[in-house]
C-alpha atoms as a PDB file:
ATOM      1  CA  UNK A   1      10.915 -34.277  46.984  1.00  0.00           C
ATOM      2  CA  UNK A   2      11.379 -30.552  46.431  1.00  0.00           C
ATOM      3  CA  UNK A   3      10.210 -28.168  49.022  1.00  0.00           C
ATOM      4  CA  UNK A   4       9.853 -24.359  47.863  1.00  0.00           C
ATOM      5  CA  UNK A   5      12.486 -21.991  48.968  1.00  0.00           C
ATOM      6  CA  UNK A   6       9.769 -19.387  49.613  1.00  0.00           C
ATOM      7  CA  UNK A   7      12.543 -16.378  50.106  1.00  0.00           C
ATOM      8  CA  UNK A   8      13.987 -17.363  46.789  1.00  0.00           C
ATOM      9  CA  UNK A   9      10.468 -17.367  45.268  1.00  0.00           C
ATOM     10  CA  UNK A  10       9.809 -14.634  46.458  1.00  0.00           C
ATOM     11  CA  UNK A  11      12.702 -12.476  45.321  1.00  0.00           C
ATOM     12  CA  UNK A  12      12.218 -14.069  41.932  1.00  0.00           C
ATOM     13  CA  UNK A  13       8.398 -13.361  41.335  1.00  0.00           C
ATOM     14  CA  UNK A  14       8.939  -9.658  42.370  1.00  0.00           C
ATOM     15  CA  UNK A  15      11.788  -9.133  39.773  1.00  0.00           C
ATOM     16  CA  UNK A  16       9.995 -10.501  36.909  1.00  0.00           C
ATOM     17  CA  UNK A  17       7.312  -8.799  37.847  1.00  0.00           C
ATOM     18  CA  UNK A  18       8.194  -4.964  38.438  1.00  0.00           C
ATOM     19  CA  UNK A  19       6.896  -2.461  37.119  1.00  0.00           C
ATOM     20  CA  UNK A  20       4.305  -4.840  34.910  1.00  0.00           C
ATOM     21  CA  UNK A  21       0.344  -2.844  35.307  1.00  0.00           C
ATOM     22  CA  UNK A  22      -1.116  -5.971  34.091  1.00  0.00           C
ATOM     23  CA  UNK A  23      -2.638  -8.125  36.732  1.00  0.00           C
ATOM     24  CA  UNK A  24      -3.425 -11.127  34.375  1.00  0.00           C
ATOM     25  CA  UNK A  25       0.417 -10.502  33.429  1.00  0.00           C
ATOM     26  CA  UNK A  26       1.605 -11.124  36.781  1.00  0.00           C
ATOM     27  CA  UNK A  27      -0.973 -13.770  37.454  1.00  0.00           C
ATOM     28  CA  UNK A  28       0.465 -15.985  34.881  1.00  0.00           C
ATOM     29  CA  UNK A  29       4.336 -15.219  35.947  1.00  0.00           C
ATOM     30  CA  UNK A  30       3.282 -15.997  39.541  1.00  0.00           C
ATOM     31  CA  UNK A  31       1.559 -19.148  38.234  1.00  0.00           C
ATOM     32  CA  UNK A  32       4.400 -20.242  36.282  1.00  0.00           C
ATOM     33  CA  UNK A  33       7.089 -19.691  39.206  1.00  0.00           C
ATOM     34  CA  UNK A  34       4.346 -21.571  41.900  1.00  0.00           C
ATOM     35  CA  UNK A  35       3.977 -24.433  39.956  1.00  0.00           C
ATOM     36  CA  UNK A  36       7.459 -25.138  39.024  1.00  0.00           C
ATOM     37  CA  UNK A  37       8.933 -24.497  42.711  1.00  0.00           C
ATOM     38  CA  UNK A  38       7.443 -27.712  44.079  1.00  0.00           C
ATOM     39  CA  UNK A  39       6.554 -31.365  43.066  1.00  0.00           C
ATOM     40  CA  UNK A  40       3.625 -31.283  45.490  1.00  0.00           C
ATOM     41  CA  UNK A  41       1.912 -28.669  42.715  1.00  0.00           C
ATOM     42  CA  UNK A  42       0.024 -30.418  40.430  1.00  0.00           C
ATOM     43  CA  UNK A  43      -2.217 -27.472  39.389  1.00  0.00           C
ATOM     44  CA  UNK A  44      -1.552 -23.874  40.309  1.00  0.00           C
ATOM     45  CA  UNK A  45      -3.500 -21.251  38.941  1.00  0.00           C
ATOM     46  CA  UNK A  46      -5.819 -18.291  38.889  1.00  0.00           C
ATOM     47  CA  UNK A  47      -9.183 -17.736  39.213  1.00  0.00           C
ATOM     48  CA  UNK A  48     -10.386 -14.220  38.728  1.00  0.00           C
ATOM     49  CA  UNK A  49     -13.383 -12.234  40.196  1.00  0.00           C
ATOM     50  CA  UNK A  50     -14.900 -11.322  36.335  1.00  0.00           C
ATOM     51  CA  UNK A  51     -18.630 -10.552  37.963  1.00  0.00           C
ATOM     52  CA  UNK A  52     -20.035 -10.082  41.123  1.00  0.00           C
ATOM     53  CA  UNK A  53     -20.139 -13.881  42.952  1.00  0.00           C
ATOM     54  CA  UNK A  54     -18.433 -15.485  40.166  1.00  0.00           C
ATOM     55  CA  UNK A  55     -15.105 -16.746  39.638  1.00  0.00           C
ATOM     56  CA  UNK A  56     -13.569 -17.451  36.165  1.00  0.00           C
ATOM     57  CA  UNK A  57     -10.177 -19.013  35.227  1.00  0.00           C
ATOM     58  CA  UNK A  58      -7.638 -16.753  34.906  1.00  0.00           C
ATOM     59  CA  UNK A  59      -3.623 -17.963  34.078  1.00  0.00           C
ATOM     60  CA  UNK A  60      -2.795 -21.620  35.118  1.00  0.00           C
ATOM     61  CA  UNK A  61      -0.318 -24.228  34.775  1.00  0.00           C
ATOM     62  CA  UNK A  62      -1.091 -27.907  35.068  1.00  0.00           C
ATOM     63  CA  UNK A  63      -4.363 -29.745  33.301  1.00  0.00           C
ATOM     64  CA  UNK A  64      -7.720 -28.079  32.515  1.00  0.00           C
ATOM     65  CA  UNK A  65      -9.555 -26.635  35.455  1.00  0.00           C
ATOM     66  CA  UNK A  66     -13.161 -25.973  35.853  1.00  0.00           C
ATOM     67  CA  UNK A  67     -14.172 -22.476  34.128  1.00  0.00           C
ATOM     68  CA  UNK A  68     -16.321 -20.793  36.100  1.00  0.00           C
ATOM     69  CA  UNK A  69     -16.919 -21.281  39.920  1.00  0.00           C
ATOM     70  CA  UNK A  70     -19.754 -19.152  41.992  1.00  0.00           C
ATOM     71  CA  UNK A  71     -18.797 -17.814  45.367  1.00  0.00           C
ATOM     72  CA  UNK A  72     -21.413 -20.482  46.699  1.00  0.00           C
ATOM     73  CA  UNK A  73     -19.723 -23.349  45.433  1.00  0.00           C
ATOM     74  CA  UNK A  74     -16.685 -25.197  46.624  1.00  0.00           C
ATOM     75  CA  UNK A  75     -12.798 -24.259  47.859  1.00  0.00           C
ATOM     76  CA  UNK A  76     -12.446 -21.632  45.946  1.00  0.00           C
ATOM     77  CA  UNK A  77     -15.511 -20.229  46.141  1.00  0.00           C
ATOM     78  CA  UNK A  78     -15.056 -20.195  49.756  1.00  0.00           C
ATOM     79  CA  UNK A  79     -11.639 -18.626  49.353  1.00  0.00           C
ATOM     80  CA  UNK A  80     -13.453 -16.034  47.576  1.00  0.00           C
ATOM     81  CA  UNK A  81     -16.631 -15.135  49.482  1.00  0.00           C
ATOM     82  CA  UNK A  82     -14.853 -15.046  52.882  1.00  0.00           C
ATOM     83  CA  UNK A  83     -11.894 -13.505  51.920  1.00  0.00           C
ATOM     84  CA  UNK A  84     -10.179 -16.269  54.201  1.00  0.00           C
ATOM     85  CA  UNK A  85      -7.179 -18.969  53.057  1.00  0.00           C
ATOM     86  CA  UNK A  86      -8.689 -22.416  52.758  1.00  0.00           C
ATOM     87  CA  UNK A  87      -6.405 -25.091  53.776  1.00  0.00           C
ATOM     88  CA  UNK A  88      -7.913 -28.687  52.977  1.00  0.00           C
ATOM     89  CA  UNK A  89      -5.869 -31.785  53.982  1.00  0.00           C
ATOM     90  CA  UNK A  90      -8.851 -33.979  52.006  1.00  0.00           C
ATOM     91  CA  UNK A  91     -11.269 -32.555  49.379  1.00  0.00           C
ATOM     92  CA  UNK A  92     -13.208 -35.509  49.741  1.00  0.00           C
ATOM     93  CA  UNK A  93     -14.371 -34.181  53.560  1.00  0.00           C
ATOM     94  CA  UNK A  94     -14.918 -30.654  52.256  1.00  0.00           C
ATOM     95  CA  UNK A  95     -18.447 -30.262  51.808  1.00  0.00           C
ATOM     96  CA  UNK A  96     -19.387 -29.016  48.279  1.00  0.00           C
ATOM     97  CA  UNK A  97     -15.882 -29.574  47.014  1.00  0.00           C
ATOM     98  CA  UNK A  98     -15.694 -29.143  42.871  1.00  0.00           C
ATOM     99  CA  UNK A  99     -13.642 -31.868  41.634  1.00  0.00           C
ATOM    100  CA  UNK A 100     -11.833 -30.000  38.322  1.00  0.00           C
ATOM    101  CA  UNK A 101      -9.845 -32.624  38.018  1.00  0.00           C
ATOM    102  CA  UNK A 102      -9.852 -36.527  39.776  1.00  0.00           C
ATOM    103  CA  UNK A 103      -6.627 -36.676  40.821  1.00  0.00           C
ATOM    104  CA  UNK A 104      -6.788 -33.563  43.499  1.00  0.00           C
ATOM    105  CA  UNK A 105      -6.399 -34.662  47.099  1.00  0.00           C
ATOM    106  CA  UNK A 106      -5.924 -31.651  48.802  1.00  0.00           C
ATOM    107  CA  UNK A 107      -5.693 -28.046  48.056  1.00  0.00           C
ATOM    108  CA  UNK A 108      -4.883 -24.736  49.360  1.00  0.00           C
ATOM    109  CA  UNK A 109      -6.735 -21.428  48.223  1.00  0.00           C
ATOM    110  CA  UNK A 110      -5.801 -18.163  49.024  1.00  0.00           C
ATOM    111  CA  UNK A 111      -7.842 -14.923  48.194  1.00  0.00           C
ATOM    112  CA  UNK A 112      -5.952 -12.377  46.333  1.00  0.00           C
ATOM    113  CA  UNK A 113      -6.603  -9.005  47.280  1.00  0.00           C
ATOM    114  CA  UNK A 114      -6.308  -5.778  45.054  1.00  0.00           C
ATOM    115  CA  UNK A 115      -4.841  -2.396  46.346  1.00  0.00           C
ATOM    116  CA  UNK A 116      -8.318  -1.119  47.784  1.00  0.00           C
ATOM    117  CA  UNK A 117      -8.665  -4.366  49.686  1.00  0.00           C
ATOM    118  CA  UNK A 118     -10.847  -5.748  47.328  1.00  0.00           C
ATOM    119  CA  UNK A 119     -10.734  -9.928  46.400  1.00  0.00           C
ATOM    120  CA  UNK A 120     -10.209  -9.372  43.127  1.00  0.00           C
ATOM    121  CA  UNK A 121      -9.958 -13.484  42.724  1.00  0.00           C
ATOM    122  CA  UNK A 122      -8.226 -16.648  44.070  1.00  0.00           C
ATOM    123  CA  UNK A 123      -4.680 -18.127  43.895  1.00  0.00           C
ATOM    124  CA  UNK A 124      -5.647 -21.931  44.095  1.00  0.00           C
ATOM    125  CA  UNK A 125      -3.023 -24.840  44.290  1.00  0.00           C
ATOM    126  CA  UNK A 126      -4.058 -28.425  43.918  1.00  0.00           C
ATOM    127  CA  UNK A 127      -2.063 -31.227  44.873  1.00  0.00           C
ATOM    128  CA  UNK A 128      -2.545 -35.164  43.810  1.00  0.00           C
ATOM    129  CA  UNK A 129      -1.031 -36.167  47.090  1.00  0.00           C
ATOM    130  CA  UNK A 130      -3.329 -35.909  50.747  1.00  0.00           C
ATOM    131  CA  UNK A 131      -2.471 -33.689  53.284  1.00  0.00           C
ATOM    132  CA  UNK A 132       0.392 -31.325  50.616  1.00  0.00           C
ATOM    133  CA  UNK A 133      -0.302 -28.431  52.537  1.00  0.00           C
ATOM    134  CA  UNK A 134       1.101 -26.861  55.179  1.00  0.00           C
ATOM    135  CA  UNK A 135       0.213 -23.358  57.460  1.00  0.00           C
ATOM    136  CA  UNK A 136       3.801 -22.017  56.406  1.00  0.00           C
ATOM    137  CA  UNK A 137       2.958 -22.285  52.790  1.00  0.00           C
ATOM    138  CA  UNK A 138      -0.004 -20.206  53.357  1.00  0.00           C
ATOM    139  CA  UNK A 139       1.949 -17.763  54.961  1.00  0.00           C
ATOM    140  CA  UNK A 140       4.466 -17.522  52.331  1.00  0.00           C
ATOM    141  CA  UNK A 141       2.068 -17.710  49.609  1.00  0.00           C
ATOM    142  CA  UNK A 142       0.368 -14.891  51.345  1.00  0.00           C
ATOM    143  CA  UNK A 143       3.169 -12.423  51.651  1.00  0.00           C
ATOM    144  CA  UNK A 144       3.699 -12.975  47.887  1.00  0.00           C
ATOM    145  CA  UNK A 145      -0.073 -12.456  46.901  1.00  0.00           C
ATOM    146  CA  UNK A 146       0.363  -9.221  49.244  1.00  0.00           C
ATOM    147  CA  UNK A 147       3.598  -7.789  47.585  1.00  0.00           C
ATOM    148  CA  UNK A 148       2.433  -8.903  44.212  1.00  0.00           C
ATOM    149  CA  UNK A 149      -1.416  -7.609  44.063  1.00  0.00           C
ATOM    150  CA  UNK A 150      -1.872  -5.601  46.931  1.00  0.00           C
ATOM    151  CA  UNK A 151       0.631  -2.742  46.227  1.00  0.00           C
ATOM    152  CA  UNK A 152      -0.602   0.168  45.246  1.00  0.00           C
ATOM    153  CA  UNK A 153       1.194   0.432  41.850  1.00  0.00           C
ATOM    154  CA  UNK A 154       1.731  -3.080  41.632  1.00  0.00           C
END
């Protein structure tokens, strides 16, 4: 089983993506790198902030996701209208979960956060396997969404 080397992820995202404006851009570079770091990932993707309480999908990699998702509703939408990373060992025992696709067993959703502090939409990583998820990968995943959005200039 691979396990992300989160330094070397790191270093790698923020090459390919400096001095790119385009968030969408760096959205789908970030999505790309995510989802081939780690056979836990079975979907890793974006979903973007594209009116107020709503979520759309923005740059993934795996199978078809859902296309819109209101704050109310779900992971992600929690993700969103907290602001707060939402680590879930079992969809099944989240209440409201969306089920995109069947196969998810657990996911991990991180807000992503513009330069004015602003959620500006959702880094969401779905797994086929229970439990995928670990606190460190949120951390990681974090300081990556942070030095990738956050920036001002990024």
């Amino acid at each position: 089983m691979t396990r992300v080397d989160y330094p070397a992820l790191a270093a790698t995202v923020a090459s390919l993506v400096e001095g790119v404006p385009d968030d969408v851009a760096r959205m789908a570079t970030l999505a790309c790198e995510v989802f081939h770091a780690d056979d836990r990932f079975d979907w890793v993707g974006f979903y973007r902030v594209t009116a107020p309480q709503t979520l759309t999908i923005g740059p993934y990699q795996g199978g078809h996701g859902c296309l819109t998702i209101p704050f109310a509703r779900g992971v992600c939408g929690a993700a969103a209208r907290t602001g707060q990373v939402q680590l879930v060992p079992d969809v099944d025992a989240f209440p409201d979960h969306i089920a995109c696709a069947t196969s998810t067993r657990s996911e991990l959703v991180l807000p992503v956060f513009g330069p004015d502090r602003k959620v500006i939409g959702v880094f969401d990583l779905d797994s086929d396997k229970p439990d995928a998820f670990t606190d460190a990968d949120a951390t990681a995943l974090a300081a990556i969404l942070h030095d990738t959005f956050a920036q001002p200039g990024a």
